[in-house]
N, C-alpha and C. Protein backbone atom coordinates (compact mmCIF):
# COMPACT_ATOMS: atom_id res chain seq x y z
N UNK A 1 140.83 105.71 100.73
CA UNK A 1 139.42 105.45 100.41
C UNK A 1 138.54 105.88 101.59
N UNK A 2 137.04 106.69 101.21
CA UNK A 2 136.43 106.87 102.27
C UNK A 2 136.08 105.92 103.01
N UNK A 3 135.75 105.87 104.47
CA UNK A 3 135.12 104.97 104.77
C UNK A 3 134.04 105.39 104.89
N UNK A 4 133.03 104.84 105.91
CA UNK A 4 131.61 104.48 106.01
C UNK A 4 130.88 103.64 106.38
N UNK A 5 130.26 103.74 107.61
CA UNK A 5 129.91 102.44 108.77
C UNK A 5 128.18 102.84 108.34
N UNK A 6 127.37 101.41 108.08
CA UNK A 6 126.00 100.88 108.23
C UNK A 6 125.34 100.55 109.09
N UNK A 7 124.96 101.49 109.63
CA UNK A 7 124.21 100.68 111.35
C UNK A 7 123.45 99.80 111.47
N UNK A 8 123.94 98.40 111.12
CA UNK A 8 122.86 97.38 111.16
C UNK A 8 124.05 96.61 111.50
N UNK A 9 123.83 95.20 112.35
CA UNK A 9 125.02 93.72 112.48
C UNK A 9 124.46 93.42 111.68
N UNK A 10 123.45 92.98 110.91
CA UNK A 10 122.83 92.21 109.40
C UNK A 10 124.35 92.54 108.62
N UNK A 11 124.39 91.28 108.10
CA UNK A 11 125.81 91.12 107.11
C UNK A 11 124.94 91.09 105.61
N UNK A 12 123.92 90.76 105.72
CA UNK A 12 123.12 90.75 104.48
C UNK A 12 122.63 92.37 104.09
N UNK A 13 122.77 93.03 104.66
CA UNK A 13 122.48 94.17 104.73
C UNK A 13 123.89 94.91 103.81
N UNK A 14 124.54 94.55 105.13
CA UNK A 14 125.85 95.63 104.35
C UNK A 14 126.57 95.13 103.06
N UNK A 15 126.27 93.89 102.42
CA UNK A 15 126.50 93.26 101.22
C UNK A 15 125.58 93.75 100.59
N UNK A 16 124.11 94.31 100.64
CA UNK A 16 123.44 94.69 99.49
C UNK A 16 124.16 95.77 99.10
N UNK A 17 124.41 96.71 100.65
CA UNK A 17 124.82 98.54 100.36
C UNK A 17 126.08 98.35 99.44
N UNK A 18 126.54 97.49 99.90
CA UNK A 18 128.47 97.24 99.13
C UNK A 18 128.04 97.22 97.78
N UNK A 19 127.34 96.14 97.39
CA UNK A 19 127.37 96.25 96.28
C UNK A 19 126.66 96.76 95.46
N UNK A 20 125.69 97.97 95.83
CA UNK A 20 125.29 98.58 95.27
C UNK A 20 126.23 100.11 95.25
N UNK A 21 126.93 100.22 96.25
CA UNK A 21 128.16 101.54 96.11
C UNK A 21 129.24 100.70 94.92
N UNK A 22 129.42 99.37 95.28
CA UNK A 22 130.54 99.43 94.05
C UNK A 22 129.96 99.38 92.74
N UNK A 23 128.83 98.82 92.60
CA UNK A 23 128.15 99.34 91.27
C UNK A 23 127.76 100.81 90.55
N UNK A 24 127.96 101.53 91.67
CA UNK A 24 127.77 102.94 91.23
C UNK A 24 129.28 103.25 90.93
N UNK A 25 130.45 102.63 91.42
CA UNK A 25 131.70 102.98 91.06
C UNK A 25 132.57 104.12 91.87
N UNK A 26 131.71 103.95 93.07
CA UNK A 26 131.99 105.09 94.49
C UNK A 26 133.12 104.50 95.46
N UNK A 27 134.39 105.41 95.17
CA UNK A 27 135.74 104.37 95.95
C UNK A 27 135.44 104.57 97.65
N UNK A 28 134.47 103.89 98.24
CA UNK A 28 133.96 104.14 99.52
C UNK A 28 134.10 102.42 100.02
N UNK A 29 135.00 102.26 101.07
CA UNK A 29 135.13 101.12 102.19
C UNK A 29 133.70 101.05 102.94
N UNK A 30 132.84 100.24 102.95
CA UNK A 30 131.84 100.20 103.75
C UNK A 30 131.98 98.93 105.16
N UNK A 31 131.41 99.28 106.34
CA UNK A 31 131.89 98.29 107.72
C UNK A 31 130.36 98.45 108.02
N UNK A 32 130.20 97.49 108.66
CA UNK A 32 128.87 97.14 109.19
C UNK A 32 128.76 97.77 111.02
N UNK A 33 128.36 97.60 111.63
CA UNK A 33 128.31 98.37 112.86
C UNK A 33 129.00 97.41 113.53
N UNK A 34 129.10 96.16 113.14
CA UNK A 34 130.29 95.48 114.35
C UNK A 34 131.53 95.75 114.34
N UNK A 35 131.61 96.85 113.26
CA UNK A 35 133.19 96.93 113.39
C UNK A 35 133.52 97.68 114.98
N UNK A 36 132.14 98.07 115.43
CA UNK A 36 132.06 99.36 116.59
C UNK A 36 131.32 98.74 117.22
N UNK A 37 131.92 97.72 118.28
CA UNK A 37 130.74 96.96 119.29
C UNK A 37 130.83 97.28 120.66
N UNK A 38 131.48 98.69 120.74
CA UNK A 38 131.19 99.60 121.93
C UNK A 38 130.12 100.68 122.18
N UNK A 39 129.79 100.47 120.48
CA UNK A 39 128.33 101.32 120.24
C UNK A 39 127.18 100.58 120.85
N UNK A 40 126.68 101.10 121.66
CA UNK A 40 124.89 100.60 121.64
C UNK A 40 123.87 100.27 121.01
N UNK A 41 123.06 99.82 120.75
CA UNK A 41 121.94 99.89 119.84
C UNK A 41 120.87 101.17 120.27
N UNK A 42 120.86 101.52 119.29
CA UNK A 42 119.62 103.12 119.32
C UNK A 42 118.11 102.74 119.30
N UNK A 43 117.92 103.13 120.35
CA UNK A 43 116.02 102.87 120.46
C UNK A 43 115.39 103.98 119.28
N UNK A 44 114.35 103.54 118.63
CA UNK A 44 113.55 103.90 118.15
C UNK A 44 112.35 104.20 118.33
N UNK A 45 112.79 105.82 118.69
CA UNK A 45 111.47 106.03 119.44
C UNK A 45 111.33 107.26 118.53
N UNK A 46 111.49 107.48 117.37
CA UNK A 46 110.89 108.32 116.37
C UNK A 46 109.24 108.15 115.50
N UNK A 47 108.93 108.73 114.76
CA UNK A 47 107.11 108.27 115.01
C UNK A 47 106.82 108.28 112.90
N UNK A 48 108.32 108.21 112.56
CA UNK A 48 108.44 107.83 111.22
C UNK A 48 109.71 107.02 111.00
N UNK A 49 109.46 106.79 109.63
CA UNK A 49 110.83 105.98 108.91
C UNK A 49 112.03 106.58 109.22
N UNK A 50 111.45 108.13 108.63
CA UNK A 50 112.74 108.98 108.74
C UNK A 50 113.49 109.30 109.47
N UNK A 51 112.71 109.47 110.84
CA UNK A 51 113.12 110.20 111.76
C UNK A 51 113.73 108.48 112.71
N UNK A 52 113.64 107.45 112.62
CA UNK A 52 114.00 106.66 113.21
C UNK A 52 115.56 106.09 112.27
N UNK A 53 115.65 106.46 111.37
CA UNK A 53 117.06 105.97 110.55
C UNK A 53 117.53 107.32 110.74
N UNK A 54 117.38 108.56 110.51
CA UNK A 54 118.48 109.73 111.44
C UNK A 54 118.86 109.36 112.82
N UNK A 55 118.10 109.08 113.63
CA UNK A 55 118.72 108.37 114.69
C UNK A 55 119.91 107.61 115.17
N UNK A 56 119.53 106.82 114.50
CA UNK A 56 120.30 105.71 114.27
C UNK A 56 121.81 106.30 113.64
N UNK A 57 121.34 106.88 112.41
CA UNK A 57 123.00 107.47 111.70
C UNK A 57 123.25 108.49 112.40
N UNK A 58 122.78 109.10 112.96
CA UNK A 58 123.41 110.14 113.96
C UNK A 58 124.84 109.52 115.03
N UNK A 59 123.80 108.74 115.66
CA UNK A 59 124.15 108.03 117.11
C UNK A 59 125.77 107.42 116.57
N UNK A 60 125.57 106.47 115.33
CA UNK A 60 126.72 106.08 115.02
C UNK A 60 127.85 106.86 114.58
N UNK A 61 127.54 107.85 113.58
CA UNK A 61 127.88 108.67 113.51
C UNK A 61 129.34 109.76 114.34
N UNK A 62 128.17 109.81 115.30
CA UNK A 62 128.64 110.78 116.81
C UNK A 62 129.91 109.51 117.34
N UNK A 63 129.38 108.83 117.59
CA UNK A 63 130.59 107.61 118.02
C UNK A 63 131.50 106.89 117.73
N UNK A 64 131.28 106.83 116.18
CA UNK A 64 132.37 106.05 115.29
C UNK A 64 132.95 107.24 114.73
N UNK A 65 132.69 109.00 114.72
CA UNK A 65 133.77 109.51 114.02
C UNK A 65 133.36 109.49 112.38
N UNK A 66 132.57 108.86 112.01
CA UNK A 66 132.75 108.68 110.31
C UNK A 66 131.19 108.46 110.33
N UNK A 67 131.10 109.12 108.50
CA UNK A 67 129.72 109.45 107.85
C UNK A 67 129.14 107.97 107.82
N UNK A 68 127.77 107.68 108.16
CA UNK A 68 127.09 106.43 108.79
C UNK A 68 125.70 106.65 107.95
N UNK A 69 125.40 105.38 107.41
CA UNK A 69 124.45 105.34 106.93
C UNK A 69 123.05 104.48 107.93
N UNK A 70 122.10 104.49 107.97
CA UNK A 70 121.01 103.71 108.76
C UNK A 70 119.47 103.40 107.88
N UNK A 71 118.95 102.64 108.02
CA UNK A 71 117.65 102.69 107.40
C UNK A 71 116.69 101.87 108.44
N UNK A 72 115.07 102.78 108.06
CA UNK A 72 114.39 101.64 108.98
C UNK A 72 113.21 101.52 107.97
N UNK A 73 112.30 100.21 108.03
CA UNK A 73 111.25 100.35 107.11
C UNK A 73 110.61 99.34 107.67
N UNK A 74 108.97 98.99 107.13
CA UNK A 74 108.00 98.44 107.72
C UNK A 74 106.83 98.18 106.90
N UNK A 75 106.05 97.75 106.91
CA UNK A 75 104.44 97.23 106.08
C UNK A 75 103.55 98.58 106.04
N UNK A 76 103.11 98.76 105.12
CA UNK A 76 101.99 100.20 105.17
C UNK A 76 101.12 99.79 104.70
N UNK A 77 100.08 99.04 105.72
CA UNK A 77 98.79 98.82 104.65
C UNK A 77 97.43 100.09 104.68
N UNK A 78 97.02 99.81 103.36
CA UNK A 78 96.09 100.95 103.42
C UNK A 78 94.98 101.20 103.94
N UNK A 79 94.26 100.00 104.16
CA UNK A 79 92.75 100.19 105.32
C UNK A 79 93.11 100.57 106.77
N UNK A 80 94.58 99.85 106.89
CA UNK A 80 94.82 100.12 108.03
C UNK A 80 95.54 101.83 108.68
N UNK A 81 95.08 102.83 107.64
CA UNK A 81 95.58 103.80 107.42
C UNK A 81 96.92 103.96 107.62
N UNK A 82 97.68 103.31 107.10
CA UNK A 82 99.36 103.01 106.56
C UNK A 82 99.93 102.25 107.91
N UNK A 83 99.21 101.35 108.59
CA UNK A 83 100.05 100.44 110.06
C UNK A 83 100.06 99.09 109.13
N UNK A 84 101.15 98.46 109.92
CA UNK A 84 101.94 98.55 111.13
C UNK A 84 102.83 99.73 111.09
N UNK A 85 102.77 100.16 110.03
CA UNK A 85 104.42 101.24 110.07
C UNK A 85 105.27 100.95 110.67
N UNK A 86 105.68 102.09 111.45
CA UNK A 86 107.39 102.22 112.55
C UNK A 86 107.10 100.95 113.48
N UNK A 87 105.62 100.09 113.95
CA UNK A 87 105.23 99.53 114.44
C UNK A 87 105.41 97.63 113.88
N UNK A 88 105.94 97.60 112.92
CA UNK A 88 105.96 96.33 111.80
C UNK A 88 106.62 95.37 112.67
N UNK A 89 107.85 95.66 112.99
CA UNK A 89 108.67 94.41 113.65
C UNK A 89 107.84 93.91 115.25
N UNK A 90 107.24 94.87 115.70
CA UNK A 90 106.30 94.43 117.28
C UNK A 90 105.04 94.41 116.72
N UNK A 91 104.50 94.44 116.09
CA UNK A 91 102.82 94.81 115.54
C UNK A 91 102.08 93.35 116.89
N UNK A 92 102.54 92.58 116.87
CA UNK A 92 101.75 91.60 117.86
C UNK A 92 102.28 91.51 119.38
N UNK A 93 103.40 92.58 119.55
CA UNK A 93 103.45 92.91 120.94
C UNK A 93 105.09 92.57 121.40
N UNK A 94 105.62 91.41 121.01
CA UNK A 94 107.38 90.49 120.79
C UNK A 94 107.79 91.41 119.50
N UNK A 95 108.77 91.85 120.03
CA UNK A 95 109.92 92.73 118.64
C UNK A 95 110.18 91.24 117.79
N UNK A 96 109.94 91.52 116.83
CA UNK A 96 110.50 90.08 115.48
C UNK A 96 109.60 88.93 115.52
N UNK A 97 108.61 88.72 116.52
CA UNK A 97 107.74 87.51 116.19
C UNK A 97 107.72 87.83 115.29
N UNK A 98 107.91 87.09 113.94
CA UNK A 98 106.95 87.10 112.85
C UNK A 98 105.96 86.28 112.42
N UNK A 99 106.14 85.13 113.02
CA UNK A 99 104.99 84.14 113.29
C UNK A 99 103.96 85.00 113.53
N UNK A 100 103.89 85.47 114.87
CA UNK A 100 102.92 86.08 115.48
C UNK A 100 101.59 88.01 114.80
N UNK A 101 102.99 88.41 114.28
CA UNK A 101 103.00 89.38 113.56
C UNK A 101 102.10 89.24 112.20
N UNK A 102 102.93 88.16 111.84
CA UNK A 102 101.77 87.97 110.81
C UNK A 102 100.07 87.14 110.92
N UNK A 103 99.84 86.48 111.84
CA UNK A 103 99.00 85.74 111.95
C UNK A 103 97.91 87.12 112.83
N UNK A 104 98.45 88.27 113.20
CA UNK A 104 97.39 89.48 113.40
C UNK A 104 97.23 90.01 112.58
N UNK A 105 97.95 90.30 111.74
CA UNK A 105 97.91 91.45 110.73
C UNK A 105 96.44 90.56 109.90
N UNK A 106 96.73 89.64 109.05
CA UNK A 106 95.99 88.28 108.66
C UNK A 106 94.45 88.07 109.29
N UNK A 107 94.28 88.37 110.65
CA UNK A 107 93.13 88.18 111.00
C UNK A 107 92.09 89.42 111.15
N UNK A 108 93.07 90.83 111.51
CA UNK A 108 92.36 92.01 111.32
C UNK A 108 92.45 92.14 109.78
N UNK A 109 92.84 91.65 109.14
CA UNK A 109 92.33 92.23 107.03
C UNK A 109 91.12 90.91 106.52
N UNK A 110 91.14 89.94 108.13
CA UNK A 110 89.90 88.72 107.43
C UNK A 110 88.67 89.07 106.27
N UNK A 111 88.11 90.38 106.85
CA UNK A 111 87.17 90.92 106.45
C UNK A 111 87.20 92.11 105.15
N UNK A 112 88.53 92.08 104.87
CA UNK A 112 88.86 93.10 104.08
C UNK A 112 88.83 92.72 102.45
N UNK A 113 87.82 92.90 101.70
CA UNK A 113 87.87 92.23 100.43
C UNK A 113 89.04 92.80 99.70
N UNK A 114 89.25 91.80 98.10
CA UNK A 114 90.56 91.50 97.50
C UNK A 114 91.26 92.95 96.67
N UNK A 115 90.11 93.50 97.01
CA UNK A 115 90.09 94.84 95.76
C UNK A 115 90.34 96.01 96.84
N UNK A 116 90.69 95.93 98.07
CA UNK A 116 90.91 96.77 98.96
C UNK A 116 92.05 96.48 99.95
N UNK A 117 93.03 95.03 99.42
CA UNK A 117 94.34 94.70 100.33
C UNK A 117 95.24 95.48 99.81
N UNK A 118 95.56 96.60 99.62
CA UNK A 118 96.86 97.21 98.85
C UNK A 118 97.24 97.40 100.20
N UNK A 119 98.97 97.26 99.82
CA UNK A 119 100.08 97.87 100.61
C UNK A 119 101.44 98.27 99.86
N UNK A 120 101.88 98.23 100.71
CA UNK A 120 103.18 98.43 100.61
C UNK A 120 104.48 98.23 101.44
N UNK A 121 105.98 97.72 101.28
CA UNK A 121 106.67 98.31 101.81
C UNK A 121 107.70 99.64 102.04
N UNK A 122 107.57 100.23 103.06
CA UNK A 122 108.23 101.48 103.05
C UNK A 122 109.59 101.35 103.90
N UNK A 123 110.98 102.42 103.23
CA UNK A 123 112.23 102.12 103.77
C UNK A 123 112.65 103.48 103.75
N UNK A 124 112.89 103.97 104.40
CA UNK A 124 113.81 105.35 104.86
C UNK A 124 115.45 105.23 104.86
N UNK A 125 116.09 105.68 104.17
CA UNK A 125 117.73 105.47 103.80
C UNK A 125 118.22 107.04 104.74
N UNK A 126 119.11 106.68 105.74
CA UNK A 126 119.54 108.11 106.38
C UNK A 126 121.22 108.46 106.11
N UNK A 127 121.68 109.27 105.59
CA UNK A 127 123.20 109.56 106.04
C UNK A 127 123.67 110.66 106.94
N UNK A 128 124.19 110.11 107.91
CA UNK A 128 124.77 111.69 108.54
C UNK A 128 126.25 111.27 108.50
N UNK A 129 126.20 112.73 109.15
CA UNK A 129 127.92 112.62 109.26
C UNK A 129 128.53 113.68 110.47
N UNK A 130 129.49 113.24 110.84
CA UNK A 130 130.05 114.00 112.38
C UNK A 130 129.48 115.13 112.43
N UNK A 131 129.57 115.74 111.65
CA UNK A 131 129.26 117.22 111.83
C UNK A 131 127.95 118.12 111.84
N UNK A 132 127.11 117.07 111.62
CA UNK A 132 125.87 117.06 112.04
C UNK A 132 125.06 116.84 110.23
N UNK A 133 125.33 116.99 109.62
CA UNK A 133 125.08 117.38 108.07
C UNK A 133 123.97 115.58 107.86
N UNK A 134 122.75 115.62 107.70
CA UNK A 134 121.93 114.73 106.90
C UNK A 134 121.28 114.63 105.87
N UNK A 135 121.01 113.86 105.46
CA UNK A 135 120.12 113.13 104.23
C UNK A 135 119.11 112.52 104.14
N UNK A 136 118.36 112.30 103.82
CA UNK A 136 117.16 110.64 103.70
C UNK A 136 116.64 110.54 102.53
N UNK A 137 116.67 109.20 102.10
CA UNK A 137 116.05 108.93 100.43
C UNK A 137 115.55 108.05 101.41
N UNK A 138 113.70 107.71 100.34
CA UNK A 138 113.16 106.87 100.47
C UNK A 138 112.61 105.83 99.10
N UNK A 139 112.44 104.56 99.66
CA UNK A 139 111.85 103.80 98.72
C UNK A 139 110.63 102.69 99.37
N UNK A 140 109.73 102.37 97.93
CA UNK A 140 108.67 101.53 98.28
C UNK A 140 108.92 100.77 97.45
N UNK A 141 107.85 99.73 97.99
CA UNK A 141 107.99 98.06 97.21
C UNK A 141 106.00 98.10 97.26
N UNK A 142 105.09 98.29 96.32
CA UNK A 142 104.38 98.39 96.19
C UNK A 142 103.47 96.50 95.73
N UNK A 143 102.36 96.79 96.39
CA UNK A 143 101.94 95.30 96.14
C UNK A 143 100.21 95.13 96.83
N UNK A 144 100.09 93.59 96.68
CA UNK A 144 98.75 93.74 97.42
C UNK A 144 99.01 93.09 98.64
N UNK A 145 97.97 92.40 99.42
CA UNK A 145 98.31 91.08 101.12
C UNK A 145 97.14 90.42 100.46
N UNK A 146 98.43 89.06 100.55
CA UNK A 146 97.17 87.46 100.32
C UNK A 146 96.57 87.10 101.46
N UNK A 147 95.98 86.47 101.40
CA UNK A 147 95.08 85.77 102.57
C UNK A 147 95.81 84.50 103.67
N UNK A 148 96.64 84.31 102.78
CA UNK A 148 97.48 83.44 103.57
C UNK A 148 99.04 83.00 103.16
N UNK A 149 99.95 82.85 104.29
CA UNK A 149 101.29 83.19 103.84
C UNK A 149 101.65 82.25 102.79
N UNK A 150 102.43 82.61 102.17
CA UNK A 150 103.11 81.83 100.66
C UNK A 150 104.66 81.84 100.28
N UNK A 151 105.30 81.04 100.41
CA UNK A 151 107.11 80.99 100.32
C UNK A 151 107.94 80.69 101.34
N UNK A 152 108.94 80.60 101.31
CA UNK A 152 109.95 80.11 102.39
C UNK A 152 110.78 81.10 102.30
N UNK A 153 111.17 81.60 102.15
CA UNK A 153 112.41 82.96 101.50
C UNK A 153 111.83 83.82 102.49
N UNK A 154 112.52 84.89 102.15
CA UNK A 154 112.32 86.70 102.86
C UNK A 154 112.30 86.33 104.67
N UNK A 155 111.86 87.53 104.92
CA UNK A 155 111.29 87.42 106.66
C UNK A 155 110.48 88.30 106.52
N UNK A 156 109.88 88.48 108.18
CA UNK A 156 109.10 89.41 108.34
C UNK A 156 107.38 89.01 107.58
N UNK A 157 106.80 90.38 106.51
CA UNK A 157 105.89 89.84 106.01
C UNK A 157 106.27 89.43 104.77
N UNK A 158 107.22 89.06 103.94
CA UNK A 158 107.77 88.51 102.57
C UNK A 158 106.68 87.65 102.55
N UNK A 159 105.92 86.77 103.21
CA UNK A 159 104.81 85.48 102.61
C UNK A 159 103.78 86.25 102.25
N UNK A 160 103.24 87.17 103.04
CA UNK A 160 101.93 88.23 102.36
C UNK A 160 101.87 89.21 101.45
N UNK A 161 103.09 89.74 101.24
CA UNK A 161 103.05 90.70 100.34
C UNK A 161 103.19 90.31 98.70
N UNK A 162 102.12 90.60 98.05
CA UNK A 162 102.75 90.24 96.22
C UNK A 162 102.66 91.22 95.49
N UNK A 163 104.07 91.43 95.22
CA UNK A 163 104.80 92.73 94.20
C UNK A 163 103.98 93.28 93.18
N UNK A 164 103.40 94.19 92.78
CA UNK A 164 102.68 94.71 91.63
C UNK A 164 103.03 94.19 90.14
N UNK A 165 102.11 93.56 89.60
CA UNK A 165 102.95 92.89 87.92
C UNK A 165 103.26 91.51 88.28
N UNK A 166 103.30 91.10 89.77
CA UNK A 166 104.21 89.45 90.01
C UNK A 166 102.92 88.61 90.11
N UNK A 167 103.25 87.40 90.49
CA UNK A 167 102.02 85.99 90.75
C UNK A 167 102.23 85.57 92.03
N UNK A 168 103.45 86.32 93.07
CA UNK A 168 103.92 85.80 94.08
C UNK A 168 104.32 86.23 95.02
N UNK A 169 104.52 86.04 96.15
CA UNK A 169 104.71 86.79 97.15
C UNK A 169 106.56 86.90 97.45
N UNK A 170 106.83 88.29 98.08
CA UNK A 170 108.14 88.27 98.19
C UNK A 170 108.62 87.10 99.22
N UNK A 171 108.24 86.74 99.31
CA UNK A 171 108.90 85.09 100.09
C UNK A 171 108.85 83.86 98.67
N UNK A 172 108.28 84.39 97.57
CA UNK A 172 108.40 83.35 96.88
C UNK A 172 109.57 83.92 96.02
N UNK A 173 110.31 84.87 95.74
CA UNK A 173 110.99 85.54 94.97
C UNK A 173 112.54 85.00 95.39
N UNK A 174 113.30 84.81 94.35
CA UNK A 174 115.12 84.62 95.02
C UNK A 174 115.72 85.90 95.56
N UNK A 175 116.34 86.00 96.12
CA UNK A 175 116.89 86.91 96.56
C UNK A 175 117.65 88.09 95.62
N UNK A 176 117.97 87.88 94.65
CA UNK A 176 118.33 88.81 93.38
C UNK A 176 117.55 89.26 92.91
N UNK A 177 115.86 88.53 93.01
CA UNK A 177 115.00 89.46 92.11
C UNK A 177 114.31 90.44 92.94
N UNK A 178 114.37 90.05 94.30
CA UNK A 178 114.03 90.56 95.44
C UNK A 178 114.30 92.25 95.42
N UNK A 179 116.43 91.98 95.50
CA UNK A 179 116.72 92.90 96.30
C UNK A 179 116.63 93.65 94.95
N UNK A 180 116.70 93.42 93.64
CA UNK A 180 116.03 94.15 92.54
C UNK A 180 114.90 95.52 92.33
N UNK A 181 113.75 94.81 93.39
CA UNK A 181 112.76 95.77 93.68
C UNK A 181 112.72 95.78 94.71
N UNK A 182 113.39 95.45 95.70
CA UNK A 182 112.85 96.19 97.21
C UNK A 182 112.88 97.56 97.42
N UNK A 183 112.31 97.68 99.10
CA UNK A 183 112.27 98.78 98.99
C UNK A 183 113.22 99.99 99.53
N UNK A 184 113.94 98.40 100.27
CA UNK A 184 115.32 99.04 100.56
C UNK A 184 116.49 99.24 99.70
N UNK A 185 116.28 98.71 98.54
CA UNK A 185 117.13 98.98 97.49
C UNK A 185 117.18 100.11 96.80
N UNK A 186 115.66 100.42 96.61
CA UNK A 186 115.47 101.35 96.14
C UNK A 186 116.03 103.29 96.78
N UNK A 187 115.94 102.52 98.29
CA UNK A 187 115.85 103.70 99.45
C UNK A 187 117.66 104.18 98.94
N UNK A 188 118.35 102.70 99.00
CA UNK A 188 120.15 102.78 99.16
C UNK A 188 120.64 103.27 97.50
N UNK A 189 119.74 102.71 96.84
CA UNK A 189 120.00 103.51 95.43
C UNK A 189 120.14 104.89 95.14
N UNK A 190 119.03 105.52 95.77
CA UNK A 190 118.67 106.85 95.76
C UNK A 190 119.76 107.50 96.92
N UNK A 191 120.03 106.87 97.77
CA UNK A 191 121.35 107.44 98.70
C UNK A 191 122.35 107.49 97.62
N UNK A 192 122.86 106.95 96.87
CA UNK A 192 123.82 106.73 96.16
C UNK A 192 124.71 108.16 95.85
N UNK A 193 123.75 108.68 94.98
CA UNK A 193 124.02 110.19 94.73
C UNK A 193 124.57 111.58 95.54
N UNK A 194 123.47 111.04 96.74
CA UNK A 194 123.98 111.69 97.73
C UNK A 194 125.32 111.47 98.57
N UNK A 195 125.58 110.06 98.80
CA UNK A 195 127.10 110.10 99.04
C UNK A 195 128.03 110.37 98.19
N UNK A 196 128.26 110.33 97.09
CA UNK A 196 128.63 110.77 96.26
C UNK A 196 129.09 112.34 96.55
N UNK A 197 127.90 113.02 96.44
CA UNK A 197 128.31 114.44 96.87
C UNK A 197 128.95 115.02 97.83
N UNK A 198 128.51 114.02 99.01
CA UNK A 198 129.05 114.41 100.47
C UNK A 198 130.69 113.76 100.78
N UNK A 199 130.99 113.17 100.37
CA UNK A 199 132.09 112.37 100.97
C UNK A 199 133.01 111.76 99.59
N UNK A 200 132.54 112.21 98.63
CA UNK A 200 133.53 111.96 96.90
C UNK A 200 134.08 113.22 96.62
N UNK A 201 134.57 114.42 97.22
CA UNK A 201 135.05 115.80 96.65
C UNK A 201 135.14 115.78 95.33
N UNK A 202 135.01 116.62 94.82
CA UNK A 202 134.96 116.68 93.44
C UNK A 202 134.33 115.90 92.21
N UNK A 203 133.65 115.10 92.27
CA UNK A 203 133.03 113.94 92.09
C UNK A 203 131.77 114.42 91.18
């Protein structure tokens, strides 16, 4: 069976990818990056989605020997001419406050009326493989920003964001209906095909 390392330690992560490769019916072993904890973590210093999840699957890639998948994604709001972007997880200055993160984002849209909060989330899906050979599918999670956070669920901005068609914010959503429409689901879906081609011969 192929294998195939996910550059993320998130275990929640590599359980979505799993089971969205075994739902496609792709005989591919998937390992999360701890299987390789001589690897480093890859700075992201690319100035998109894309170019920061090639990175990443490169790096692992190059080091583990085997085709590596990576993704990076972030908030795109639209007044804010698509920020936080690549910028989402530090937007208030601490990598992962999200307390903090969100309580700026929140105070620069104070002024922003209801008919002009659109966003989105955006996710960049990367595969490389030793030999230098890449990929990237992307996906969005389209929605508006409430005025104030709502749910216990998700991280990040899951309390502000509410899904297009929903009443609620992805922090109010279970986690199945979630990873349903996210936008990283969407990103690893659309990879699907592509591993398939690259690493299923004949397939």
């Amino acid at each position: 069976m192929q294998r195939l390392v996910l550059a993320t330690r998130n275990a929640h992560k590599v359980t979505e990818l799993r089971a969205i490769l075994e739902e496609a019916g792709l005989p591919v072993a998937l390992v999360g990056a701890d299987a390789f904890p001589e690897v480093p973590d890859v700075k992201e210093t690319g100035v998109t989605f894309a170019e920061n999840a090639l990175l990443k699957a490169h790096a692992l890639a190059t080091a583990s020997g085997l085709p590596a998948v990576a993704d990076d994604s972030g908030l795109c709001v639209d007044v804010l001419g698509g920020a936080p972007g690549i910028f989402s997880a530090r937007w208030a200055g601490t990598h992962g406050d999200d307390a903090a993160n969100l309580a700026l984002l929140l105070a620069q849209l104070a002024d922003v009326p209801d008919a002009h909060r659109g966003a989105h989330f955006a996710c960049a899906a990367a595969l490389a493989l030793p030999d230098g050979t890449e990929r990237v599918t992307e996906g969005r999670l389209c929605g508006t920003l409430r005025r104030a956070p709502a749910g216990g669920g998700g991280f990040g901005y899951d309390p502000i964001l509410q899904p297009e068609g929903d009443t609620r914010t992805c922090a109010e959503l279970t986690s199945e209906e979630k990873n349903a429409i996210s936008h990283r689901g969407h990103a690893f879906r659309a990879l699907v095909p592509v591993v398939g081609e690259l690493l299923i011969p004949g397939r």
